[in-house]
Protein backbone atom coordinates (compact mmCIF):
# COMPACT_ATOMS: atom_id res chain seq x y z
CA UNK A 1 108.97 -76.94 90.01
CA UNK A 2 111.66 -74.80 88.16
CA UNK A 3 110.41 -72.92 85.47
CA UNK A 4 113.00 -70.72 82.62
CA UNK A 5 112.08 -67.55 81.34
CA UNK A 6 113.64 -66.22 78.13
CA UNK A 7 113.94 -63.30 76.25
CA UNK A 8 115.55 -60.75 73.85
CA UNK A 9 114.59 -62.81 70.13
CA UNK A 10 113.28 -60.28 67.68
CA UNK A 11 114.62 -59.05 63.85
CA UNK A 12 118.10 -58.16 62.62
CA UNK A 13 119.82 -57.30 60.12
CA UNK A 14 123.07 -59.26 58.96
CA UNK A 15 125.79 -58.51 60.70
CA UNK A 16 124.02 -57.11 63.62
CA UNK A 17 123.56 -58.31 67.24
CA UNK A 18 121.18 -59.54 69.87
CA UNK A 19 121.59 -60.05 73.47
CA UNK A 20 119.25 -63.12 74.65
CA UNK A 21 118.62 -63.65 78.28
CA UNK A 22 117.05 -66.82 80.61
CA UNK A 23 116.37 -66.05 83.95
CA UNK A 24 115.85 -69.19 86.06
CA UNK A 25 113.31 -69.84 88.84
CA UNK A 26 111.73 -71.94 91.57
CA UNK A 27 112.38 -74.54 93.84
CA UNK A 28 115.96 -74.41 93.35
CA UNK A 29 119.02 -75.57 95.16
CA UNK A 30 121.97 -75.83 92.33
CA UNK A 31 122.08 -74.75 88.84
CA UNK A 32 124.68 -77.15 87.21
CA UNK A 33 124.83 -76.23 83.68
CA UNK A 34 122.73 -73.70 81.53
CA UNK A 35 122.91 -73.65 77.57
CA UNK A 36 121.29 -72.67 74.50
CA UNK A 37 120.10 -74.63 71.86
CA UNK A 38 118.30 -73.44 68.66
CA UNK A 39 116.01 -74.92 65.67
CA UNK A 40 115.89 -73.50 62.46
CA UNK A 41 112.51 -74.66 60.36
CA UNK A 42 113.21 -78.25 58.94
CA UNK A 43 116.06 -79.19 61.45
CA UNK A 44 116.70 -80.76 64.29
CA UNK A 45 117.40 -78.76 67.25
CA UNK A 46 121.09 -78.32 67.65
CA UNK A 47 123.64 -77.28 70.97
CA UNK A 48 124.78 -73.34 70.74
CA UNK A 49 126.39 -73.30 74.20
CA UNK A 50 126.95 -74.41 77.19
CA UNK A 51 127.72 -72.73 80.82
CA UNK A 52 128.54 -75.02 83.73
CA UNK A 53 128.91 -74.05 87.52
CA UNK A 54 132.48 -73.04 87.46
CA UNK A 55 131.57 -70.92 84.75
CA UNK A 56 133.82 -73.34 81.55
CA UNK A 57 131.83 -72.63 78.09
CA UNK A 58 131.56 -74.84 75.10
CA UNK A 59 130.39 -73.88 71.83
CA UNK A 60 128.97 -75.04 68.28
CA UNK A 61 131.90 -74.59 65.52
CA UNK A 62 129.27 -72.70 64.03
CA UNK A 63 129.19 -70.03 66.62
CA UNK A 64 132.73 -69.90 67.69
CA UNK A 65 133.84 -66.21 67.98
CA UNK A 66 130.42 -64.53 67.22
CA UNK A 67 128.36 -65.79 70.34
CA UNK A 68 129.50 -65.30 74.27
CA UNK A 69 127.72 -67.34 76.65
CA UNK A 70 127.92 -65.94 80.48
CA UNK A 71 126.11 -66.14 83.67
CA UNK A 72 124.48 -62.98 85.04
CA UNK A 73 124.07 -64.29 88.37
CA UNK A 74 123.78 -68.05 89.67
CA UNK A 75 119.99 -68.27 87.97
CA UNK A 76 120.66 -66.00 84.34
CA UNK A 77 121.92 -66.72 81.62
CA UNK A 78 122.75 -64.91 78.77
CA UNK A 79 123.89 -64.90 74.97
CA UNK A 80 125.20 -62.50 73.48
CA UNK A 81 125.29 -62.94 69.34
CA UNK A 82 127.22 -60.65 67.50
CA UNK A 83 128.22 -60.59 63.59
CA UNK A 84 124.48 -62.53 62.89
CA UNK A 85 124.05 -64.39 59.63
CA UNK A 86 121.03 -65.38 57.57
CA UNK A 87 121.91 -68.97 59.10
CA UNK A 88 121.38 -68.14 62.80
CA UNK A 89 117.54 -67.31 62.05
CA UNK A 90 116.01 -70.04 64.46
CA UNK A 91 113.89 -70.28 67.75
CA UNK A 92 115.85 -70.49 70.74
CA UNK A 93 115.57 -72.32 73.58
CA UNK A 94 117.17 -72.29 76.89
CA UNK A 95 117.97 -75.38 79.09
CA UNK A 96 119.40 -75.79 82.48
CA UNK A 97 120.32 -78.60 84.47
CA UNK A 98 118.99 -78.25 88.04
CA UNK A 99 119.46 -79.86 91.54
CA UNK A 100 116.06 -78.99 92.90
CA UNK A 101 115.64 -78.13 96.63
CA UNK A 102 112.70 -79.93 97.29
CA UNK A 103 112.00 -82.65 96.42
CA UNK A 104 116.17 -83.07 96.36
CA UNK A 105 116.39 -84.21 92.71
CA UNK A 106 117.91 -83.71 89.13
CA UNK A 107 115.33 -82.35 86.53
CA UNK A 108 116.21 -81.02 83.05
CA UNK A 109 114.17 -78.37 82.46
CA UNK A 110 113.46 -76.05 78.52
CA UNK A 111 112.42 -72.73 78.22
CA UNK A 112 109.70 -72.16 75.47
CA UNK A 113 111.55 -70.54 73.22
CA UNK A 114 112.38 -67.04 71.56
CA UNK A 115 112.43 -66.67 68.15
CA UNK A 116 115.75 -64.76 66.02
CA UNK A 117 115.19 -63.64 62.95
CA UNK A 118 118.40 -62.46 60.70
CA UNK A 119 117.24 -60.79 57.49
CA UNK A 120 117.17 -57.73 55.51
């Protein structure tokens, strides 16, 4: 199995930043894509970004110029948020997109979440 481990959620203020990290493990042979998603109370759980094996990054309009995706190694991932609004308080959740090594197969796999709080 592959299993994501996230961290680096917590409370800031407006305009502050946090660094969120996913470290990726297990029966591994590729890592295609890794990206965060996010889901404030009441909504449905929407795309922040996106990483993909030669390292090209997408990201919500939303986001654009306040968040930096990047890959710490070939199994971490990372998110940096900068400039945080009231609107970015959600819980978020890693995914990755995995060629497993044995058994030799695609699996999408989620973290289980770390919650970012933006409030003073």
């Amino acid at each position: 199995q592959v299993h994501l481990a996230e961290s680096g959620g917590g409370l800031v203020q407006p305009g502050g930043s946090l660094r969120l990290s996913c470290a990726a493990s297990g029966s591994i042979f590729r890592i295609n894509t890794m990206s965060w998603y996010r889901q404030a109370p009441g909504k449905q759980r929407e795309l922040v970004a996106t990483i993909n094996s030669i390292v090209n990054t997408n990201y919500a309009d939303s986001v654009k110029g306040r968040f930096t995706i990047s890959r710490d190694n070939t199994t971490t991932v990372i998110l940096q948020m900068n400039r945080l609004k009231p609107g970015d308080t959600a819980v978020y959740y890693c995914n990755a997109l995995v060629l497993m090594a044995i058994p030799f197969r695609n699996l999408e796999v989620w973290g289980q979440g770390t919650l970012v709080t933006v409030s003073s």
